[in-house]
Protein backbone atom coordinates (compact mmCIF):
# COMPACT_ATOMS: atom_id res chain seq x y z
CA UNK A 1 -10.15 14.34 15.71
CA UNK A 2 -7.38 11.58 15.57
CA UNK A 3 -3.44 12.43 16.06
CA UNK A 4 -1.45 11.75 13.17
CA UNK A 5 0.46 8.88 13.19
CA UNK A 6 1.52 6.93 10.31
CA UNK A 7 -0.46 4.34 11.61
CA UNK A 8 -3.66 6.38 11.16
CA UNK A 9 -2.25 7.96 7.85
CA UNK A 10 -1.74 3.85 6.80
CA UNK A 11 -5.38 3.02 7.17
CA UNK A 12 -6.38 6.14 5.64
CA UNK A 13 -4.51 5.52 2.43
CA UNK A 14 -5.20 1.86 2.46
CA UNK A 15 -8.84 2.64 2.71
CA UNK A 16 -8.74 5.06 -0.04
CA UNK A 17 -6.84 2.85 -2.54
CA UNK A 18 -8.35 -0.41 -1.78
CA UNK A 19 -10.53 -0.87 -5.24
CA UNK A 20 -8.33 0.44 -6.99
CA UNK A 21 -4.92 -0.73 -8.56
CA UNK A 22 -3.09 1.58 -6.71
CA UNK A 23 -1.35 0.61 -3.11
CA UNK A 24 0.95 2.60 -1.05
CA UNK A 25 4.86 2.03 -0.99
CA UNK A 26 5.97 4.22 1.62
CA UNK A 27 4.62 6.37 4.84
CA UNK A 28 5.79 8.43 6.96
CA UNK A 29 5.19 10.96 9.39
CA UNK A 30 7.79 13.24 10.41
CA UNK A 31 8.35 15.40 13.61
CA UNK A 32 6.60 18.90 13.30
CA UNK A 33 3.65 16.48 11.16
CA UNK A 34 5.32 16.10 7.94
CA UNK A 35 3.83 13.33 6.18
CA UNK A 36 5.17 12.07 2.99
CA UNK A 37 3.10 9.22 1.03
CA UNK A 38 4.79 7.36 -2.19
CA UNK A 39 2.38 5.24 -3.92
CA UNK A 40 2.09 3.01 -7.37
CA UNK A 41 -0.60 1.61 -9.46
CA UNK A 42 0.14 -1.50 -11.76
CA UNK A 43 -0.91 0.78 -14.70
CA UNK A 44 1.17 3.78 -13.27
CA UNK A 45 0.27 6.99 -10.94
CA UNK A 46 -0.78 10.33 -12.54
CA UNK A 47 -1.01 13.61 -11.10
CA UNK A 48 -4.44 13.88 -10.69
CA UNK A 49 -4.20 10.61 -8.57
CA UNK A 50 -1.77 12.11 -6.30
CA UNK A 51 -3.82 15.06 -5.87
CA UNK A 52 -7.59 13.04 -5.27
CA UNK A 53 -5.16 11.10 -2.86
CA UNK A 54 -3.80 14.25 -0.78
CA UNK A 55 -7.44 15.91 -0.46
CA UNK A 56 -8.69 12.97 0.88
CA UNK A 57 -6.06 12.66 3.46
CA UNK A 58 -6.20 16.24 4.63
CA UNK A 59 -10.64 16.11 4.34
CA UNK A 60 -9.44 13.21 7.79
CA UNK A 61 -7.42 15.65 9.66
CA UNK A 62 -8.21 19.00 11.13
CA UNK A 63 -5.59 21.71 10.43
CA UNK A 64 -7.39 23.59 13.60
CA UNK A 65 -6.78 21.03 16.21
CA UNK A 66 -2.83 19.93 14.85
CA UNK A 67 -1.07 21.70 11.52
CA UNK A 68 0.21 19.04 9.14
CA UNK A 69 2.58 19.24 5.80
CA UNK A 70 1.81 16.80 3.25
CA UNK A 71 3.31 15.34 0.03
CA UNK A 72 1.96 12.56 -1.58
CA UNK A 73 3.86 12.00 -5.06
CA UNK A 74 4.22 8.37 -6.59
CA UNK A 75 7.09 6.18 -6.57
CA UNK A 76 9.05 7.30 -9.76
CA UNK A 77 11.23 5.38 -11.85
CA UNK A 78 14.37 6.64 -10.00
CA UNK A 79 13.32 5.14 -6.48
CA UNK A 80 14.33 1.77 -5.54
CA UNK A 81 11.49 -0.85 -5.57
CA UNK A 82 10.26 -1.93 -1.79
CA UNK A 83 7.57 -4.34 -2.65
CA UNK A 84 6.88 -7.84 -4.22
CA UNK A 85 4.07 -5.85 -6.54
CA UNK A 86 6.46 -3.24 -7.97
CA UNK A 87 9.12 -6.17 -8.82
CA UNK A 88 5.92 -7.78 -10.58
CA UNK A 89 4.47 -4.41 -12.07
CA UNK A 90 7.79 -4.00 -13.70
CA UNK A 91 8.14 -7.74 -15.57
CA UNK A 92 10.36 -7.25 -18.71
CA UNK A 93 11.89 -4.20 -17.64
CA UNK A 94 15.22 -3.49 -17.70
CA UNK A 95 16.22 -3.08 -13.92
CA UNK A 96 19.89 -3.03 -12.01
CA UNK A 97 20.21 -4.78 -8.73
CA UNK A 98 22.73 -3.40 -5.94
CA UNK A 99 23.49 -7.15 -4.01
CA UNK A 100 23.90 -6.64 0.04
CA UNK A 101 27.86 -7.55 -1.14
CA UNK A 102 28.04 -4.86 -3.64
CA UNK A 103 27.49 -6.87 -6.78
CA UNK A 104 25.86 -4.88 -9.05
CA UNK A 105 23.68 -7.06 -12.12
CA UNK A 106 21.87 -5.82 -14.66
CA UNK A 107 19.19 -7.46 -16.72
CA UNK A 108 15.30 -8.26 -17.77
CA UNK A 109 13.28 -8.87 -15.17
CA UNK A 110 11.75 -12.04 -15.55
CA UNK A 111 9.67 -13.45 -12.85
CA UNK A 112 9.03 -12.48 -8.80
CA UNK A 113 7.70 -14.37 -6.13
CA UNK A 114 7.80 -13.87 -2.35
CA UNK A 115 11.07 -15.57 -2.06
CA UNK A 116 13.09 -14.29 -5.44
CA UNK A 117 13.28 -12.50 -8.96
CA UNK A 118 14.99 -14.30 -11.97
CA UNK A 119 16.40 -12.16 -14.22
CA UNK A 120 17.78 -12.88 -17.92
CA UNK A 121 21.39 -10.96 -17.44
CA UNK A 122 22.09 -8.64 -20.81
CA UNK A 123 25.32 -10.15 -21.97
CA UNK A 124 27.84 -8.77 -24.70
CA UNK A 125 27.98 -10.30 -27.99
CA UNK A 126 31.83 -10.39 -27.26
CA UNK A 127 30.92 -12.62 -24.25
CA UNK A 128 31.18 -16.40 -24.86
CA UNK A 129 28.44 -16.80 -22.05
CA UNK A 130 25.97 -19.99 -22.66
CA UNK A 131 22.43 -18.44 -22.89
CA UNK A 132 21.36 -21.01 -20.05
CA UNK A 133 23.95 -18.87 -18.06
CA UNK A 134 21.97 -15.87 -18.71
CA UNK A 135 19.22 -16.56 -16.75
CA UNK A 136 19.78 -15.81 -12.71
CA UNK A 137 18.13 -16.55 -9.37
CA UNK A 138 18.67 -13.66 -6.53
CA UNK A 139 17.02 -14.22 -3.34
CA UNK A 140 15.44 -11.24 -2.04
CA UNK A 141 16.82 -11.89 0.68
CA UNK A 142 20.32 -10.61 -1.26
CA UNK A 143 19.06 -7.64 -2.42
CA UNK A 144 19.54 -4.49 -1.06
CA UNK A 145 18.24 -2.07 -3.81
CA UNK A 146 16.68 -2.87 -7.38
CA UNK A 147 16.04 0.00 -9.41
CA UNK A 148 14.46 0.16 -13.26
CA UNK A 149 17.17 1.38 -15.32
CA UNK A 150 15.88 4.38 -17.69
CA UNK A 151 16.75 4.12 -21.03
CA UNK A 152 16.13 7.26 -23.41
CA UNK A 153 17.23 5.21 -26.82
């Protein structure tokens, strides 16, 4: 049997999800062969996903040969985003963006391409803001965590 690495627990995943609209986020495999997989689907993750996902992972591996610990779960609405496909999955959300200087927007997501998101800020009504100053650029580059911001109204 293989070694895990999160290499080989990459190309098992990817394998498994490729027809589908589900993609991994993140993998890893810890010391003592705890692997943790995070994935989303552009029409969301269920349960039953996660747990078709995390038998066919451990069907690859033999527990005889090298014991593993496994969690697959999906990327929930509290995590940060990490790809270009969960900015795009989430178009006309309400999200919050932490800037790498500690700038902290909130607004509708708008668009997302490879090189940035455009958001539509939510102003006040007290503000005098011009709505063509509502809508902002931010380079991904900029970014260091966007998060969808839950709203139980």
């Amino acid at each position: 049997m293989f070694m895990i690495t999160e290499t080989r627990v990459s190309e098992i995943v990817c394998s498994y999800l490729k027809e589908t609209d589900k993609f991994p986020v993140t993998i890893s495999v810890k010391p003592g062969n705890k692997i943790s997989v995070f994935i989303d689907g552009d029409t969301g993750i269920t349960i039953d996903d996660c747990k078709a996902l995390s038998r066919h992972i451990e069907s690859q591996f033999d527990r005889d040969s090298e014991d593993f610990e496994l969690n697959v779960s999906s990327s929930g609405l509290d995590m940060p985003f990490r790809l270009l496909r969960q900015y795009q999955k989430n178009l006309g959300r309400q999200i919050e963006i932490l800037l790498t200087d500690g700038t902290k927007i909130k607004g509708i997501l708008q668009k997302a391409n490879e090189q940035e998101i455009e958001i539509e800020q939510i102003v006040s009504k007290k503000s005098k803001k011009d709505d063509n100053d509502k809508i902002q650029r931010v380079p991904l580059s900029q970014i260091k965590e966007t998060r969808c911001v839950i709203s139980f109204k």
